[in-house]
N, C-alpha and C. Protein backbone atom coordinates (compact mmCIF):
# COMPACT_ATOMS: atom_id res chain seq x y z
N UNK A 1 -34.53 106.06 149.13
CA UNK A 1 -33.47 106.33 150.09
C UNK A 1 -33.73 105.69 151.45
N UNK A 2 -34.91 104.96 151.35
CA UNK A 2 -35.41 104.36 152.71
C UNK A 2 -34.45 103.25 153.20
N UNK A 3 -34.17 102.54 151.87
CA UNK A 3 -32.97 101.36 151.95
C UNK A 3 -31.93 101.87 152.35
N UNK A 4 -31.39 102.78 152.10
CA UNK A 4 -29.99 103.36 152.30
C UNK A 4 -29.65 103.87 153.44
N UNK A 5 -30.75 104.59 154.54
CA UNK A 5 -31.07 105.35 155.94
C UNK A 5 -30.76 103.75 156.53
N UNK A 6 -31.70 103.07 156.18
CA UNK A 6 -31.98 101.69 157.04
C UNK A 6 -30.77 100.70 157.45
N UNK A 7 -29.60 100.91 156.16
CA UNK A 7 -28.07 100.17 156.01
C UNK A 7 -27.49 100.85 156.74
N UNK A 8 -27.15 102.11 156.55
CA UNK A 8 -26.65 103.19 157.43
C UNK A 8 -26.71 102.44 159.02
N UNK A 9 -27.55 102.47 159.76
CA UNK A 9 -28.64 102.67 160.83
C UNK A 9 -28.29 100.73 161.03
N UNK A 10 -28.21 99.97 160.54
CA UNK A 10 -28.02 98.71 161.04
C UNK A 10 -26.39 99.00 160.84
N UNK A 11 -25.75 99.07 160.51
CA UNK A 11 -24.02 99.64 160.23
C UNK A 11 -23.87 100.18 161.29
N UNK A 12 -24.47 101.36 161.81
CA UNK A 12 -24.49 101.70 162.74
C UNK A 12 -24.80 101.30 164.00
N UNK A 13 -25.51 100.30 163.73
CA UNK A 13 -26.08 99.70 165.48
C UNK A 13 -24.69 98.62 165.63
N UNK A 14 -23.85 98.45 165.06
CA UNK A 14 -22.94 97.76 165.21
C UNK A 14 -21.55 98.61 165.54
N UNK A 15 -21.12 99.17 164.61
CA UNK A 15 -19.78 99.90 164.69
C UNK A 15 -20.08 100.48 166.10
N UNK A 16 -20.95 101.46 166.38
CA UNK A 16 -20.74 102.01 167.50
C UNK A 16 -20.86 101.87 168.49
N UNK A 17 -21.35 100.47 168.90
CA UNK A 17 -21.20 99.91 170.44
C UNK A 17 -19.62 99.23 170.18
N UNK A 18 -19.40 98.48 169.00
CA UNK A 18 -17.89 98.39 168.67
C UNK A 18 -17.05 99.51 169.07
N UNK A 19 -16.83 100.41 168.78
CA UNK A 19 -16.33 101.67 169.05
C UNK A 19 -16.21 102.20 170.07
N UNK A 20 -17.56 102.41 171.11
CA UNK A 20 -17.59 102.43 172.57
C UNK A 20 -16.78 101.43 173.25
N UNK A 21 -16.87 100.39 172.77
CA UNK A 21 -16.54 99.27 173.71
C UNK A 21 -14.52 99.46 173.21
N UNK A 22 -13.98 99.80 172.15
CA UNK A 22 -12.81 99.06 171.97
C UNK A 22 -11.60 100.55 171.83
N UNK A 23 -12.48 101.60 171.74
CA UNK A 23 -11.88 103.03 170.99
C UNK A 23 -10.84 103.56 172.15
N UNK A 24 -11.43 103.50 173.68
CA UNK A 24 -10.51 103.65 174.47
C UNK A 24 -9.19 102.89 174.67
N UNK A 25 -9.72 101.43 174.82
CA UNK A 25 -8.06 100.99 175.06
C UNK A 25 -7.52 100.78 174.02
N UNK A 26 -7.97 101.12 172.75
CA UNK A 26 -7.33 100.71 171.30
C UNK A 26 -6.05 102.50 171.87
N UNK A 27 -6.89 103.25 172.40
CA UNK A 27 -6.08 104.51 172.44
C UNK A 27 -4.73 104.70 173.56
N UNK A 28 -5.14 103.98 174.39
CA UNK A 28 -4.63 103.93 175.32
C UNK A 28 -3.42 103.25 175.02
N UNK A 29 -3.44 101.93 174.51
CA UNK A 29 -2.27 101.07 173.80
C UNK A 29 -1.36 101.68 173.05
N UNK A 30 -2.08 102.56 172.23
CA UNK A 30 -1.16 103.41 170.93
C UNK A 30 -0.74 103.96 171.80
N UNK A 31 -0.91 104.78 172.82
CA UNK A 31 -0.29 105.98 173.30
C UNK A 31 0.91 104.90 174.39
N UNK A 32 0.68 104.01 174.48
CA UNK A 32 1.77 102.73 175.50
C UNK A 32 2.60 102.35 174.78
N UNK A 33 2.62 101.78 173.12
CA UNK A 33 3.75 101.21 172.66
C UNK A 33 4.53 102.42 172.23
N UNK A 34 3.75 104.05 171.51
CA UNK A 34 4.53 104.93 171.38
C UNK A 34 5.53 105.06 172.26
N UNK A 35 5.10 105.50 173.53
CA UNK A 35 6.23 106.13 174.79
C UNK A 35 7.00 104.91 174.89
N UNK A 36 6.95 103.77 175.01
CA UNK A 36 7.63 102.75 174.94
C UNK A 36 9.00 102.55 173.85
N UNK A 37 8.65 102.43 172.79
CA UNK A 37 9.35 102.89 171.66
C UNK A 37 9.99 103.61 171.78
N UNK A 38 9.99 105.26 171.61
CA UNK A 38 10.78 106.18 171.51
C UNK A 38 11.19 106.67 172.72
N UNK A 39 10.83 106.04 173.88
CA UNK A 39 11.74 105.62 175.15
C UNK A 39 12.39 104.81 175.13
N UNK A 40 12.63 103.49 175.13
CA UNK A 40 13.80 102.60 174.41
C UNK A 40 14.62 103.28 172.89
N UNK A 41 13.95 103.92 172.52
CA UNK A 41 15.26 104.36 171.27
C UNK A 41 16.15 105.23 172.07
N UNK A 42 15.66 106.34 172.74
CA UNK A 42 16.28 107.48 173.67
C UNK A 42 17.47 106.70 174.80
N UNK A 43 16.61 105.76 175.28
CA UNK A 43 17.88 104.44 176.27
C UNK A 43 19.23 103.88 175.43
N UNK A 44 18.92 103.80 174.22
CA UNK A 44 19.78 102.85 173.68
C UNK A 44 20.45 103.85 172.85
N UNK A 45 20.01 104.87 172.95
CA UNK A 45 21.22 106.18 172.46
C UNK A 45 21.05 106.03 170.96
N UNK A 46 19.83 105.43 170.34
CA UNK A 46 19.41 105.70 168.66
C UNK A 46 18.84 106.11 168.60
N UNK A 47 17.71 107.44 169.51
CA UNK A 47 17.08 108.31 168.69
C UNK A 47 17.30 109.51 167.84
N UNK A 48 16.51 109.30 166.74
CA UNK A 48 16.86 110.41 165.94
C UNK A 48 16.92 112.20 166.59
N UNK A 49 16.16 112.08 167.91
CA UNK A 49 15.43 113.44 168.52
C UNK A 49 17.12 113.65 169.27
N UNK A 50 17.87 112.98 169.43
CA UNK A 50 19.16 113.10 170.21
C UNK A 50 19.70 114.73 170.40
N UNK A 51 20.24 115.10 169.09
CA UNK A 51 20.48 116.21 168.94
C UNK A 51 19.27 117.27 169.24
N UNK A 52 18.36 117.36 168.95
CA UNK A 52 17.20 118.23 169.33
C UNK A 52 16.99 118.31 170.82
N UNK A 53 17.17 117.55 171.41
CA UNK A 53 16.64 117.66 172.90
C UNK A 53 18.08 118.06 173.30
N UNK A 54 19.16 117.57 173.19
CA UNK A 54 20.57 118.64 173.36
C UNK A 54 21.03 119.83 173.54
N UNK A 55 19.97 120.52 172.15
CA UNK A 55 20.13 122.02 171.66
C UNK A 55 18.71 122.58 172.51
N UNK A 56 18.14 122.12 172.28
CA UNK A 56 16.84 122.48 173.68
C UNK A 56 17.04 122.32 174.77
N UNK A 57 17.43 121.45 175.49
CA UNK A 57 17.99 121.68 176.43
C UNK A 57 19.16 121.56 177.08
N UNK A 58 19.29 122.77 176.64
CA UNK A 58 20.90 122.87 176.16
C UNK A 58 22.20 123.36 177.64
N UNK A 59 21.16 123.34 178.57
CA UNK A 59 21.50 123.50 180.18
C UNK A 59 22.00 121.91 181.01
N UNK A 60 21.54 121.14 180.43
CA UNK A 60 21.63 119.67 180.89
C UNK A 60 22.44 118.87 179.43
N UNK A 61 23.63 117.95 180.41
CA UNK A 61 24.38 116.97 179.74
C UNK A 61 23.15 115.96 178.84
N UNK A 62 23.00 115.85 177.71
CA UNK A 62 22.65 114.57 177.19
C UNK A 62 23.18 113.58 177.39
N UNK A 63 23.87 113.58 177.33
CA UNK A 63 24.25 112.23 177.85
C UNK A 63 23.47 111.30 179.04
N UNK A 64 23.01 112.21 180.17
CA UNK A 64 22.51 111.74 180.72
C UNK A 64 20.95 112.19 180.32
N UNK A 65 20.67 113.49 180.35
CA UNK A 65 19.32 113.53 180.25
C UNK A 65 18.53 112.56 178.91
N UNK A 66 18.92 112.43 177.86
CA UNK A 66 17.87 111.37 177.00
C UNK A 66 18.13 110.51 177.57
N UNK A 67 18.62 109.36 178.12
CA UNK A 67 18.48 108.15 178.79
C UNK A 67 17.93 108.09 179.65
N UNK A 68 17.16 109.51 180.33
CA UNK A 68 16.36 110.01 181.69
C UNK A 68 15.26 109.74 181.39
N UNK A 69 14.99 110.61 179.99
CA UNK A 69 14.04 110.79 179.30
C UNK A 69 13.53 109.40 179.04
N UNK A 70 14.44 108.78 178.50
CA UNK A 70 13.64 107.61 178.22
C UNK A 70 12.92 106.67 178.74
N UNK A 71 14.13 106.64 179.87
CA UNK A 71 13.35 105.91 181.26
C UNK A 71 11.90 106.43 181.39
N UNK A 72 11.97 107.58 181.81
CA UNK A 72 9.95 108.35 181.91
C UNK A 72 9.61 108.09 180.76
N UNK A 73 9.63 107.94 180.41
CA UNK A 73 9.07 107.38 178.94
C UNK A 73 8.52 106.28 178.74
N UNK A 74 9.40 105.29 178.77
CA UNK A 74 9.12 103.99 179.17
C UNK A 74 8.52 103.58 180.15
N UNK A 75 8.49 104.33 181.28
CA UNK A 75 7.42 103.46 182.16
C UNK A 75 6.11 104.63 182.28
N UNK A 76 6.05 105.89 181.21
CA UNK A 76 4.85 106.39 180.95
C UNK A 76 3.88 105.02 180.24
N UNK A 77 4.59 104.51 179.41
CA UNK A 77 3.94 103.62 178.34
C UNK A 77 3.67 102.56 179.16
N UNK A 78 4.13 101.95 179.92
CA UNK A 78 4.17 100.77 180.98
C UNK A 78 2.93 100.95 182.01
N UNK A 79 2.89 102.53 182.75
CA UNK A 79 1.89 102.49 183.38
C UNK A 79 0.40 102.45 182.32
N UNK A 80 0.46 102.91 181.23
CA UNK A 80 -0.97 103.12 180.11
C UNK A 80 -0.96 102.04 180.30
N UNK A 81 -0.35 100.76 179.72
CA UNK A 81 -0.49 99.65 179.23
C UNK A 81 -1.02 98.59 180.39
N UNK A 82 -0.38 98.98 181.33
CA UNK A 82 -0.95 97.92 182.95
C UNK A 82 -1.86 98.70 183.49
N UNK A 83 -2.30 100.15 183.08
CA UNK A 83 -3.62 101.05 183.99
C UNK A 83 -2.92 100.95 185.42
N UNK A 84 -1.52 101.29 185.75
CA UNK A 84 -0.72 101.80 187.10
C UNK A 84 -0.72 102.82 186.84
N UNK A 85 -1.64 103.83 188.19
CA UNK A 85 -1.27 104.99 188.55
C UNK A 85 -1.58 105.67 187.50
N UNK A 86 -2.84 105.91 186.52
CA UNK A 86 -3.12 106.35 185.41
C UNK A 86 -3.01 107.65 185.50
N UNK A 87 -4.26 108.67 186.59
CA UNK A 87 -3.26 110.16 186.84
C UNK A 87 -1.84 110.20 186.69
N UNK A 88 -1.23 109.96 187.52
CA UNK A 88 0.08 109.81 187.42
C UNK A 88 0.70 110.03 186.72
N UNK A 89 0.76 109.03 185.72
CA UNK A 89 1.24 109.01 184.49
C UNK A 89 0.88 109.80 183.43
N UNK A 90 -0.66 110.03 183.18
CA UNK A 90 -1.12 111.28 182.43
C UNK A 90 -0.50 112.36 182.79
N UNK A 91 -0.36 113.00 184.08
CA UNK A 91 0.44 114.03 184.29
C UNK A 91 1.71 114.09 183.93
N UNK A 92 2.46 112.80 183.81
CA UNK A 92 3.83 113.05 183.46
C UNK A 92 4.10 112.73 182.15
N UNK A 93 3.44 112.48 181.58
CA UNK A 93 3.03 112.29 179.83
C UNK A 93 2.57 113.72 179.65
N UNK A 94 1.75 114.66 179.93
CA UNK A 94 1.42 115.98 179.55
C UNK A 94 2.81 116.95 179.79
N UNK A 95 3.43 116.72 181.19
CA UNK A 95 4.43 117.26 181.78
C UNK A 95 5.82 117.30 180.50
N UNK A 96 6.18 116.20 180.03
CA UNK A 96 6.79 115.44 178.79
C UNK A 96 6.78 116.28 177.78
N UNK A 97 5.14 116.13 177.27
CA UNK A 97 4.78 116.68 176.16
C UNK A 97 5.12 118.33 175.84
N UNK A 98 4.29 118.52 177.25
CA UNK A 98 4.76 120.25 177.05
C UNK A 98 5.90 120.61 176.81
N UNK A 99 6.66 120.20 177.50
CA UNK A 99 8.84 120.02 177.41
C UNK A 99 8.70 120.01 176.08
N UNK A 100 8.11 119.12 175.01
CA UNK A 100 8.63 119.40 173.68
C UNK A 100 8.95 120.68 173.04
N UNK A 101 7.41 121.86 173.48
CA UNK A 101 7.12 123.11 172.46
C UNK A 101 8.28 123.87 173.27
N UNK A 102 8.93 123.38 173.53
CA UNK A 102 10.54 124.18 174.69
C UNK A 102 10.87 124.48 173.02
N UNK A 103 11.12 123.64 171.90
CA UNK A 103 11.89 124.08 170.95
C UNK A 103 11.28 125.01 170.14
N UNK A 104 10.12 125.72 170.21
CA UNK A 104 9.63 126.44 169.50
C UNK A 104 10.52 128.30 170.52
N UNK A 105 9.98 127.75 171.34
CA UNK A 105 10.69 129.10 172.24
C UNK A 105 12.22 129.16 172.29
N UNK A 106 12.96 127.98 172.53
CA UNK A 106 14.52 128.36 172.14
C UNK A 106 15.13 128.10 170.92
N UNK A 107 14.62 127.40 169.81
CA UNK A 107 14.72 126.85 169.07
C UNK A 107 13.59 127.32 167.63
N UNK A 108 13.49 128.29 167.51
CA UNK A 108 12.85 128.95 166.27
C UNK A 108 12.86 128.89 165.41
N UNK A 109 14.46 129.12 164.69
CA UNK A 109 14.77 128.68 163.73
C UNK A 109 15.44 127.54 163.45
N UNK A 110 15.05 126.44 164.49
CA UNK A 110 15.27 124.97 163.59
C UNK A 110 13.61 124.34 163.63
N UNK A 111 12.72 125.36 164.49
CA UNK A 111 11.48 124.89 163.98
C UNK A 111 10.84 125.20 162.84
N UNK A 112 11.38 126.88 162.66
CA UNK A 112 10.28 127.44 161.35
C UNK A 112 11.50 127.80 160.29
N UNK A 113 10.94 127.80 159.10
CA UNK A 113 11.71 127.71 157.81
C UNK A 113 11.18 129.58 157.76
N UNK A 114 12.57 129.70 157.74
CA UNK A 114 12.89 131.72 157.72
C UNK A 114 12.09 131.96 158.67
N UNK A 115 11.81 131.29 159.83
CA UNK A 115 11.17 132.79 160.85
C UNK A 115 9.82 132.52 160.80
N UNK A 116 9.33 131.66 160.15
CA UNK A 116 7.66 131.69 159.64
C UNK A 116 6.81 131.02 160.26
N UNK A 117 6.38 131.12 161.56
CA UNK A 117 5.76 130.17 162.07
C UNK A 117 4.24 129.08 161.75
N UNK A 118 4.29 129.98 160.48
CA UNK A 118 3.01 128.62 159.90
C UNK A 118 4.16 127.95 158.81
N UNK A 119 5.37 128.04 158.42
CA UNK A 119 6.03 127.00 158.21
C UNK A 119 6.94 126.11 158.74
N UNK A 120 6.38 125.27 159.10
CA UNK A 120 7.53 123.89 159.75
C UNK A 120 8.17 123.56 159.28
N UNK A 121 9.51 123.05 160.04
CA UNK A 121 10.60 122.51 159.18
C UNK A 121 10.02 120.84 160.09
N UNK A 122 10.68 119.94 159.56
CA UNK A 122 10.72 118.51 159.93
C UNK A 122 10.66 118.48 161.75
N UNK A 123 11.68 118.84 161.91
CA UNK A 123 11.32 118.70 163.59
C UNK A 123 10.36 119.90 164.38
N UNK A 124 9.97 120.84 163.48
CA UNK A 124 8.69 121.86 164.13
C UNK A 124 7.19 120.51 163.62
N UNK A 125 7.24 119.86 162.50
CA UNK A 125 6.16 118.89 162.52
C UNK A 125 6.50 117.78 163.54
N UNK A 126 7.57 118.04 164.05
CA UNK A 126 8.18 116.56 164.80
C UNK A 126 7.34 116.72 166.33
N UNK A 127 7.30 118.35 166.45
CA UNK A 127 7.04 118.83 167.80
C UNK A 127 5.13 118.81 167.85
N UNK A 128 4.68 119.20 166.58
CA UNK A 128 3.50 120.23 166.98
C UNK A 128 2.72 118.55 166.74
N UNK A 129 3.11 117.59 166.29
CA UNK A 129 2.27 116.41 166.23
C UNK A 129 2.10 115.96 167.91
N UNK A 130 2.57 116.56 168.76
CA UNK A 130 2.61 116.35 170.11
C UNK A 130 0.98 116.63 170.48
N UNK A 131 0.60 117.44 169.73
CA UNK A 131 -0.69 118.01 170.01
C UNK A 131 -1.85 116.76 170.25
N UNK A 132 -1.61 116.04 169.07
CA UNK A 132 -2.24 115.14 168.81
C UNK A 132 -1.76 113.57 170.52
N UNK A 133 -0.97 113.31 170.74
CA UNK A 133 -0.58 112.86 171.80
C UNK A 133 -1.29 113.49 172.62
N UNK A 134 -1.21 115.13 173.15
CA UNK A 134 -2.00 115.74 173.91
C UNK A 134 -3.28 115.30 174.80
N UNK A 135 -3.88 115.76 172.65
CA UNK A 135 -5.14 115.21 173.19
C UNK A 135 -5.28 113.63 173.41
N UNK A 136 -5.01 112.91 173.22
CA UNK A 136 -5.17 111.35 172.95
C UNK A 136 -4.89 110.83 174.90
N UNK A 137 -3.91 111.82 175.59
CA UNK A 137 -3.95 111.99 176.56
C UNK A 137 -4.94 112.07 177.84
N UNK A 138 -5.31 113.17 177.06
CA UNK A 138 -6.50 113.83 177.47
C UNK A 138 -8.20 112.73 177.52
N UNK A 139 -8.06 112.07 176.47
CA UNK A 139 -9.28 111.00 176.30
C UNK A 139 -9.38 109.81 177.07
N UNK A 140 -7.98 109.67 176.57
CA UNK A 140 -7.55 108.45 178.38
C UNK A 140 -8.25 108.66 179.32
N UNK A 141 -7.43 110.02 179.66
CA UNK A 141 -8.36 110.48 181.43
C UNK A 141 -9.26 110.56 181.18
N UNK A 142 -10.27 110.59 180.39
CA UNK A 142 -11.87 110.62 180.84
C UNK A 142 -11.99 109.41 181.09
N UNK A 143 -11.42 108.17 181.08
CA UNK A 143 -11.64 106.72 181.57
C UNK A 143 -11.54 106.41 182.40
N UNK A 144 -10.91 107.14 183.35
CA UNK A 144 -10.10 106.90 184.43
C UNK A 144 -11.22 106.99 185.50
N UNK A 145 -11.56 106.17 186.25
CA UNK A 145 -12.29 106.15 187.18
C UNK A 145 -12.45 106.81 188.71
N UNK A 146 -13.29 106.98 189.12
CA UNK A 146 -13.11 107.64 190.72
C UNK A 146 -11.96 107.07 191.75
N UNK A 147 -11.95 105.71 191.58
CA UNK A 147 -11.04 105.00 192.54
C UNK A 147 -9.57 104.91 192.77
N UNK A 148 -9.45 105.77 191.53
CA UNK A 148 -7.99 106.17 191.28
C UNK A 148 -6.98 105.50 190.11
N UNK A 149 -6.74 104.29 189.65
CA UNK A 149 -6.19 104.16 188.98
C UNK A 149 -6.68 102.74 187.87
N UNK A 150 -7.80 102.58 187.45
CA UNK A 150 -8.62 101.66 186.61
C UNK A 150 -9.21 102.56 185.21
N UNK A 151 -9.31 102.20 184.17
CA UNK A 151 -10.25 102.51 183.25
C UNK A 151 -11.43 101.74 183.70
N UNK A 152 -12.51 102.58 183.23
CA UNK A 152 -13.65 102.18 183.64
C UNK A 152 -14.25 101.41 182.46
N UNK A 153 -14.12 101.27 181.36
CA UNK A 153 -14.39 100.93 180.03
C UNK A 153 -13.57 99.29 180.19
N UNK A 154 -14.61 98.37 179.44
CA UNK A 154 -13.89 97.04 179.60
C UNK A 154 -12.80 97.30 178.75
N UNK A 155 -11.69 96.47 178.93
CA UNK A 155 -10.27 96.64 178.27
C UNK A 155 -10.23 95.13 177.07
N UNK A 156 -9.32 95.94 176.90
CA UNK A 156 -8.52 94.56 175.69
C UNK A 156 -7.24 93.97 175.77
């Protein structure tokens, strides 16, 4: 098993300075073309979430608010992607995010199938995958440097 520790362990002296070096802005990107994306779908009045954010927030015209939405959206993804104002933007990407679980509190039963909250219907998985954004959020900002708006990690 000496051979096998030793492959491991040279595999390893590689992937994980790979990993250090590329894991942040590989994350950072995903989380830039996402908001990008489904901020331009929200602009151009084809997202599927249309109706959901309607009935959630169901106090404000859609009409205008998803095209609002999208806008913050889009330049959430814009600031990740150029490292502008990275607080900033993390805050209004968390700010965002939280707004989603709005449909669990007004919206119950188009999240849970009969009432059941460990069963999701399609848009309760649509919501709680936010989590995952969350955190991915959250990992960003540990990059974020003292000076205010740089990752500190070389970029790609």
């Amino acid at each position: 098993m000496v051979g096998m520790s030793s492959l491991v362990g040279r595999i390893d002296n590689f992937v994980i300075p790979f990993l250090t070096r590329w894991s942040l802005p590989a994350l950072r990107w995903s989380l830039a073309i996402v908001f990008v994306w489904f901020g331009a779908l929200k602009i151009l009045g084809v997202s599927p979430v249309v109706e959901l954010v309607a009935a959630t927030v169901y106090w404000f015209d859609p009409d205008w608010l998803v095209p609002v939405l999208g806008v913050v959206e889009v330049l959430v993804g814009i600031g990740l992607a150029a490292r502008w104002g990275l607080r900033l933007v993390l805050l209004v990407l968390v700010a965002q995010m939280l707004g989603t679980f709005l449909v669990f509190v007004f919206l119950p039963d188009i999240a849970f199938v009969g009432g059941n909250p460990l069963k999701l219907t399609v848009e309760g998985e649509f919501v709680v995958k936010n989590l995952v954004l969350l955190s991915a959020a959250m990992v960003v900002g540990t990059g974020v440097d003292q000076s205010a708006t740089r990752v500190t990690l070389i970029d790609g």
